[in-house]
Protein backbone atom coordinates (compact mmCIF):
# COMPACT_ATOMS: atom_id res chain seq x y z
CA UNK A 1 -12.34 -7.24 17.78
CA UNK A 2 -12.36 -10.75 19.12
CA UNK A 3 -9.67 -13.01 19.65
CA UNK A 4 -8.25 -13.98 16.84
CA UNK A 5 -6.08 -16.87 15.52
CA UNK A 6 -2.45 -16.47 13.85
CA UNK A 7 -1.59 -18.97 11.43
CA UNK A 8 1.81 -19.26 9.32
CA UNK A 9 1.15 -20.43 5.87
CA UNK A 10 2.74 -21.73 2.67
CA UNK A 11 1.44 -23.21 -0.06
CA UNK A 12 -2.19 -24.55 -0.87
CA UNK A 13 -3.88 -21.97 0.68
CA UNK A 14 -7.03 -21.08 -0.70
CA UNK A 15 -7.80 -17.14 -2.10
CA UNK A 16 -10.78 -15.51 -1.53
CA UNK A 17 -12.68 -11.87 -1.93
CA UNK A 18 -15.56 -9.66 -0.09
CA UNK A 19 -18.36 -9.94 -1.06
CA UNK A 20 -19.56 -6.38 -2.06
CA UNK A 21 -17.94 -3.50 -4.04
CA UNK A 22 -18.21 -0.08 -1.66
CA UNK A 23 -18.03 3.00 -4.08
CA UNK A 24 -16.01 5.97 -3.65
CA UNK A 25 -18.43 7.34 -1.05
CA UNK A 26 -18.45 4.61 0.97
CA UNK A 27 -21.56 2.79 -0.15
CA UNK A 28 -22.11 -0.50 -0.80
CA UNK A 29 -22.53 -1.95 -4.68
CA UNK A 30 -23.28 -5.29 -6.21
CA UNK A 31 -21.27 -4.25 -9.36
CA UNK A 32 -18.73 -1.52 -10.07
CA UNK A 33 -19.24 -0.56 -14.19
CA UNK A 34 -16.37 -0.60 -16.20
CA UNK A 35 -14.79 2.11 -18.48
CA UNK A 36 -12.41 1.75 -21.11
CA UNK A 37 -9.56 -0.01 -20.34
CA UNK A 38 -7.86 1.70 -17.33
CA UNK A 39 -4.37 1.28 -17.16
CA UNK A 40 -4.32 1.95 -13.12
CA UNK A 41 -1.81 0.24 -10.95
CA UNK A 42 -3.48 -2.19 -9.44
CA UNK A 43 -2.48 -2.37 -5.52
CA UNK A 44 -0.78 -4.70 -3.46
CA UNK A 45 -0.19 -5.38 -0.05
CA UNK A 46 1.76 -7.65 1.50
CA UNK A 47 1.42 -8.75 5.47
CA UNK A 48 4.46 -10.20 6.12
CA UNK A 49 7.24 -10.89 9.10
CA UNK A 50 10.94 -11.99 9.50
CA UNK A 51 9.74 -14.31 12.17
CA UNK A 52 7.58 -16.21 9.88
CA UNK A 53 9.57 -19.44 8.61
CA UNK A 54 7.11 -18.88 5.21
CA UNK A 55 7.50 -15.04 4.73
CA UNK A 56 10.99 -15.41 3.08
CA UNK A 57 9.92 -17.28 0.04
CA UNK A 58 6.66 -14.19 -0.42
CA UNK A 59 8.51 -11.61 0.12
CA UNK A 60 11.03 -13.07 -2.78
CA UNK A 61 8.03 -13.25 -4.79
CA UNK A 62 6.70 -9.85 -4.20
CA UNK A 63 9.98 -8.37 -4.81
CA UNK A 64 9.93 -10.17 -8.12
CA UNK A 65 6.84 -8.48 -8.36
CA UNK A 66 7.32 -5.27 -8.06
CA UNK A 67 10.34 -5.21 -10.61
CA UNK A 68 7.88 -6.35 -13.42
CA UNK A 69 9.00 -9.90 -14.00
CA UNK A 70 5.45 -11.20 -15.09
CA UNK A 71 3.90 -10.28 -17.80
CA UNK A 72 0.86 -8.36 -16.48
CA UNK A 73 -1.97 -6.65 -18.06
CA UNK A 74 -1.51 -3.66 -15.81
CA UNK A 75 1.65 -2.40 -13.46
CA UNK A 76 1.33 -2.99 -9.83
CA UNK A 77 2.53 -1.08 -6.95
CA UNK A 78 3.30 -3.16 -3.72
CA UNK A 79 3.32 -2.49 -0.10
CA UNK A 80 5.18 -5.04 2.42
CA UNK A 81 3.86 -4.32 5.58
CA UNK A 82 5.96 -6.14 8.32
CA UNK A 83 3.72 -7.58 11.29
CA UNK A 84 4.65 -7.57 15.22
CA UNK A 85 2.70 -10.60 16.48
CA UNK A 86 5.69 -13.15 15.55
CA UNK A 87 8.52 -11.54 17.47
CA UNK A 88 7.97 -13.67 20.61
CA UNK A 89 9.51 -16.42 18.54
CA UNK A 90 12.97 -15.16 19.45
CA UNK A 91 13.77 -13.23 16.62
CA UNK A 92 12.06 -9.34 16.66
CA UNK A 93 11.59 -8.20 12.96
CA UNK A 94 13.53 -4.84 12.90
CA UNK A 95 10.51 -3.30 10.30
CA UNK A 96 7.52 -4.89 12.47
CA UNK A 97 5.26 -2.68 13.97
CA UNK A 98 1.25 -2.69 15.45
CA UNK A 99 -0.03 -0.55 13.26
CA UNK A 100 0.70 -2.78 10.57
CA UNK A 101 -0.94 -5.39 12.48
CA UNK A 102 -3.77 -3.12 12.98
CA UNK A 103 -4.06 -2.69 9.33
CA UNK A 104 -4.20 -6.59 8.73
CA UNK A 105 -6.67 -6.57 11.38
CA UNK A 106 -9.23 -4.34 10.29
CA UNK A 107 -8.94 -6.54 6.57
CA UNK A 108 -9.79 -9.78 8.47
CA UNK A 109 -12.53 -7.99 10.05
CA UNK A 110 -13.35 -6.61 6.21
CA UNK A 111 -12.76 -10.17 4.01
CA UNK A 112 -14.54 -12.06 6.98
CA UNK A 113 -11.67 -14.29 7.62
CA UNK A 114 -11.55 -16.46 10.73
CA UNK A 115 -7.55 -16.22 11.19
CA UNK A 116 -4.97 -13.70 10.63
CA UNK A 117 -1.71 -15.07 9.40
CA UNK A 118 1.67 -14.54 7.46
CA UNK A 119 2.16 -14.24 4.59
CA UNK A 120 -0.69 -13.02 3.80
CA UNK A 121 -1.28 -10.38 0.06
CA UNK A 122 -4.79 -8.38 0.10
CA UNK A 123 -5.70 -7.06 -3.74
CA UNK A 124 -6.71 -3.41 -4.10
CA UNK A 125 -8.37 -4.08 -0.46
CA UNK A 126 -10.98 -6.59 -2.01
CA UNK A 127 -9.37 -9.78 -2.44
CA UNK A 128 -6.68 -11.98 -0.40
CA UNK A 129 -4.38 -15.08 -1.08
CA UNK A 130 -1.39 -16.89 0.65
CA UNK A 131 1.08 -15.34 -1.96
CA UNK A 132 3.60 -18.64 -1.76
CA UNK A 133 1.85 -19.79 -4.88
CA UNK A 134 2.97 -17.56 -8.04
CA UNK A 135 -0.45 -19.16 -9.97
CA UNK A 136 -2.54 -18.04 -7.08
CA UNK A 137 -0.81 -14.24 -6.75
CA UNK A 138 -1.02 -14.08 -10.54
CA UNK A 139 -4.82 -15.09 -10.54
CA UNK A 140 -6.13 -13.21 -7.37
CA UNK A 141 -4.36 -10.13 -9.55
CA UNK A 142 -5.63 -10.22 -13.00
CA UNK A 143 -9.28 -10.21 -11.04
CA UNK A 144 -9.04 -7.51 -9.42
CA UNK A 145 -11.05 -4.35 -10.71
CA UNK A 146 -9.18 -2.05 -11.62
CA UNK A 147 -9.28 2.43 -12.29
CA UNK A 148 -7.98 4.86 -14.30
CA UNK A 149 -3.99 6.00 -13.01
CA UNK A 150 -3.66 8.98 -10.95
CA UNK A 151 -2.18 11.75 -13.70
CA UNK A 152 1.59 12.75 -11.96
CA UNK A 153 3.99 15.49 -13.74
CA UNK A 154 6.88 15.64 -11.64
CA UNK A 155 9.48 19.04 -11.39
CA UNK A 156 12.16 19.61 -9.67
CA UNK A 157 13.20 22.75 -7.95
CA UNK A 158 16.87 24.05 -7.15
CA UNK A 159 15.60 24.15 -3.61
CA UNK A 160 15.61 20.65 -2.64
CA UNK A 161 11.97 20.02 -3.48
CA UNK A 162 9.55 18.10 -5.91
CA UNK A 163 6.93 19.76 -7.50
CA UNK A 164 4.05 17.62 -9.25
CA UNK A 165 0.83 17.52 -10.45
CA UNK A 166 -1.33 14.66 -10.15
CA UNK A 167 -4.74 13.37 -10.38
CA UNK A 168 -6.71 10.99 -8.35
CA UNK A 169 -9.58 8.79 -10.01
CA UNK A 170 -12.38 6.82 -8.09
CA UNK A 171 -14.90 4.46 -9.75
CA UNK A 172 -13.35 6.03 -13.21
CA UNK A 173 -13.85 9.67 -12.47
CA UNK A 174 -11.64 12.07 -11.71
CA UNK A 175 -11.63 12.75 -7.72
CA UNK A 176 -8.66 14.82 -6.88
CA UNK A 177 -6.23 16.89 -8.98
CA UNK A 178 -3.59 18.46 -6.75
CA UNK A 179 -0.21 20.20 -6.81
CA UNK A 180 2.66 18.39 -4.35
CA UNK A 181 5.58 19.77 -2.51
CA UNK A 182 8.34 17.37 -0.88
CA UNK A 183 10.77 19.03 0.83
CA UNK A 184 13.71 17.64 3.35
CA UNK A 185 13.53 20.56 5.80
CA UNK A 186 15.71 19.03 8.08
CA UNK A 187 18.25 15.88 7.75
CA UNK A 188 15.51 13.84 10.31
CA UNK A 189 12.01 14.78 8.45
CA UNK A 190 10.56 14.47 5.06
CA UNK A 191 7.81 16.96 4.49
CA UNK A 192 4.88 15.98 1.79
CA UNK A 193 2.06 18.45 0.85
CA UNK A 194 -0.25 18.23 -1.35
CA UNK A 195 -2.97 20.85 -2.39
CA UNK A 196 -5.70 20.67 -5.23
CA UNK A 197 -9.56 20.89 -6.47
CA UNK A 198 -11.96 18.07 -6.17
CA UNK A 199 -12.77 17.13 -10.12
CA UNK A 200 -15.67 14.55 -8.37
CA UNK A 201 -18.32 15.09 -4.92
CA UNK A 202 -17.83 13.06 -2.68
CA UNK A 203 -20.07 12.53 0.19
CA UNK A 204 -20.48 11.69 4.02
CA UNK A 205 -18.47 8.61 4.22
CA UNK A 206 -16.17 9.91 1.60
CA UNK A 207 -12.80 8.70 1.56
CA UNK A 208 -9.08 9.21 2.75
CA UNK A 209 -5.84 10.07 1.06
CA UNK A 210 -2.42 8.02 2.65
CA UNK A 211 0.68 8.40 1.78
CA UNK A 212 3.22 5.31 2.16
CA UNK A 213 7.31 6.03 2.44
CA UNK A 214 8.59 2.49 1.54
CA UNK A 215 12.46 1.10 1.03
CA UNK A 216 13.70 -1.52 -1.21
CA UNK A 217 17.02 -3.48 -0.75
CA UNK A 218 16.89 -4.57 2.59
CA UNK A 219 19.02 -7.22 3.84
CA UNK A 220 19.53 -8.98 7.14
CA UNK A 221 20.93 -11.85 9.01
CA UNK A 222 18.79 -13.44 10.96
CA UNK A 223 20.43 -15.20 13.83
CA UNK A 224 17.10 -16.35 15.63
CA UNK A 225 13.99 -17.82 15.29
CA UNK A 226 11.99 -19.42 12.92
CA UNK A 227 14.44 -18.36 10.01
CA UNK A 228 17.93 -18.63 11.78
CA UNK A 229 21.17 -18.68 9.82
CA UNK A 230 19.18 -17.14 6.46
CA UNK A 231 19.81 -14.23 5.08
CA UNK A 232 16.56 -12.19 4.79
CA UNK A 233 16.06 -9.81 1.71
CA UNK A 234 13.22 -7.52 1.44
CA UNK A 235 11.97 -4.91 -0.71
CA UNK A 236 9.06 -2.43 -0.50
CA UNK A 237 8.88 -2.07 2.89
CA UNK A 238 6.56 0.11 4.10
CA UNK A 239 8.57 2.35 7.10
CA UNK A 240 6.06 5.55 7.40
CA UNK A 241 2.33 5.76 6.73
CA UNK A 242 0.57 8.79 7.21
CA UNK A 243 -2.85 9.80 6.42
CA UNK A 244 -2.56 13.08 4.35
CA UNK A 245 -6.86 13.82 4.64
CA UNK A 246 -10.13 13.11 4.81
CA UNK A 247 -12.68 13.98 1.89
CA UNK A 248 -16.02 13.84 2.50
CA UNK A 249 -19.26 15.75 1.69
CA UNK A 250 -17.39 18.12 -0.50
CA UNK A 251 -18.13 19.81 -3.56
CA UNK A 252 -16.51 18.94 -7.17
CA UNK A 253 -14.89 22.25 -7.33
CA UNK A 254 -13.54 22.58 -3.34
CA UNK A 255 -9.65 22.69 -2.70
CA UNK A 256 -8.42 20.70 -0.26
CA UNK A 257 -5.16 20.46 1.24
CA UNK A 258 -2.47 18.24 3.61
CA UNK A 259 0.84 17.75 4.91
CA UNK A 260 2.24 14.71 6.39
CA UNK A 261 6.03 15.22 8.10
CA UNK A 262 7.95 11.71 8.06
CA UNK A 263 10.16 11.12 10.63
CA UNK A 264 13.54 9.59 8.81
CA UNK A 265 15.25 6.67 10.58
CA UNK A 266 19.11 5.65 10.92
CA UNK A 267 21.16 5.49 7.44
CA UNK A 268 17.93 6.42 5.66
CA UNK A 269 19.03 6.45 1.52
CA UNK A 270 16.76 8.32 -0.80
CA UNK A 271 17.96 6.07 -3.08
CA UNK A 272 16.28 3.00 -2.01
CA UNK A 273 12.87 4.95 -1.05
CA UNK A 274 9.76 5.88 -2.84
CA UNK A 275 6.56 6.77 -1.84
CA UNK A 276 3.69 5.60 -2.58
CA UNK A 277 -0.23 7.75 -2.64
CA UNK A 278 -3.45 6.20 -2.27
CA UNK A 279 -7.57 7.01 -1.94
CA UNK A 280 -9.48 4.28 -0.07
CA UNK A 281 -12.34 4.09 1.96
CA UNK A 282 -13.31 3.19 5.12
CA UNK A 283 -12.95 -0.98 4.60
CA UNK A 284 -9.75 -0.05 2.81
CA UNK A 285 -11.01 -0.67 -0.47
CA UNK A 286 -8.46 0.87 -2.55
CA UNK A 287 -9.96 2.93 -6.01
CA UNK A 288 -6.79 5.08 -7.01
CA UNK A 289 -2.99 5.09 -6.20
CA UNK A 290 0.20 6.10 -7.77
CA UNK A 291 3.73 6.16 -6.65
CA UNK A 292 6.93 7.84 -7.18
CA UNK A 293 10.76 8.04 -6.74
CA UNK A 294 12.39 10.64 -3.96
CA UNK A 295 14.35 13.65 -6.50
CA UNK A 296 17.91 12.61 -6.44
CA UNK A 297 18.63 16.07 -4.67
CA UNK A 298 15.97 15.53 -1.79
């Protein structure tokens, strides 16, 4: 990638959207045809840093969000991703990390955008806004195209684990139904797999299948920087990403399989965690997710 601007915004910042739909395969389309009303979360991500005098006031936002204050046609799952590239400006976001920042890359490369900044909220991978403006969020939202929800029936073992069941939809067929497993093995690692049969072929670009541990209720002083003497809340912050597989050129009826192993950090509280599961393609385009709560006996 070239060299690249970084920008801190607030408000009056425009939105804007690709310009093609890519299908579940990967290939490009001028329309994607609608179904009957799908009730699918609709995805949101948030780029975001401590060391951005304009992320406080998103991230408030988000939070507010993601607890269901607005009155939404369809529930939303979001994803704060917290960016390295402001920590020279003497405060260094304890959550930041590059591959975050790679992620926001490659959707500046994807949304042709000229600069990458903070905050910054990308839409089921299509669409983007400067999410200080509630009006703006809400709109670049309720545009968004939306699919069917992943299907997930959750048990719970005696032995520390989480069974469920769940379905993944693309383009408003089924893609993926699959059996999970969470497990703690040990008190540093959280162990996901998930097995299953493809309900829908995909083929050679295909997609991939992440899985995002997040935590809510975070709260720091900051004592530095841009945002010195505030206290800093933040919610749904995405601490481990893992891609659980590829699918590609595969039949409706193959079984396909993954494990991801999450390292834990310091004072991690199941509590305050969930994870969240997603299909997307290769520009990120986002066409199925779900998320869920960690078993109170994890």
């Amino acid at each position: 990638m070239g060299r690249r601007l970084f920008g801190c915004f607030g408000k009056g910042s425009s939105s804007s959207s690709s310009g093609n739909e890519v299908d579940g395969n990967g290939k490009t389309n001028d329309t994607v045809v609608e179904e009957a009303a799908p009730e699918g979360p609709i995805m949101v991500e948030l780029f975001s840093s401590q060391g951005c005098a304009t992320s406080p006031a998103a991230e408030l936002l988000l939070s507010r969000l993601g607890r269901g204050d607005f009155q939404l046609d369809a529930p939303v799952i979001v994803l704060a991703y917290h960016v390295d590239y402001w920590d020279y400006m003497g405060w260094k976001d304890p959550y930041g990390s590059s591959q975050w920042t790679v992620r926001q890359k490659a959707y500046v490369e994807t949304l042709n955008l000229d600069t990458m900044f903070t905050p910054q909220v990308v839409v089921q991978g299509r669409a983007q806004c400067v999410p200080n403006d509630e009006d703006v969020l809400l709109s670049t939202i309720a545009t968004a195209p939306r699919f069917p929800a992943p299907s997930f029936q959750v048990y719970i073992s005696s032995s520390l684990s989480l069974y469920l069941t769940c379905t993944v939809y693309i383009n408003a067929k089924k893609l993926i139904e699959k059996q999970a497993d969470i497990q703690r093995p040990t008190s540093e690692t959280l162990q996901v797999t998930i097995t299953g049969a493809l309900r829908f072929k995909v083929e050679d670009n295909g997609v991939r299948v992440m899985v995002a541990l997040y935590e809510n209720g975070l709260v720091n002083d900051c004592s530095a920087g841009e945002n010195k003497g505030k206290v800093l809340s933040n919610d749904f912050v995405v601490r481990k990403f893992e891609k659980l597989c590829n699918v590609e050129d595969t039949s409706a009826k193959k079984t396909i399989s993954g494990t991801v192993t999450f390292s834990l950090w310091d004072n991690f509280n199941h509590n305050k965690c969930a994870i969240a599961v997603f299909a997307e393609n290769s520009s990120h385009q986002i066409f199925g997710s779900q998320k869920f709560q960690l078993p109170d006996d994890i």
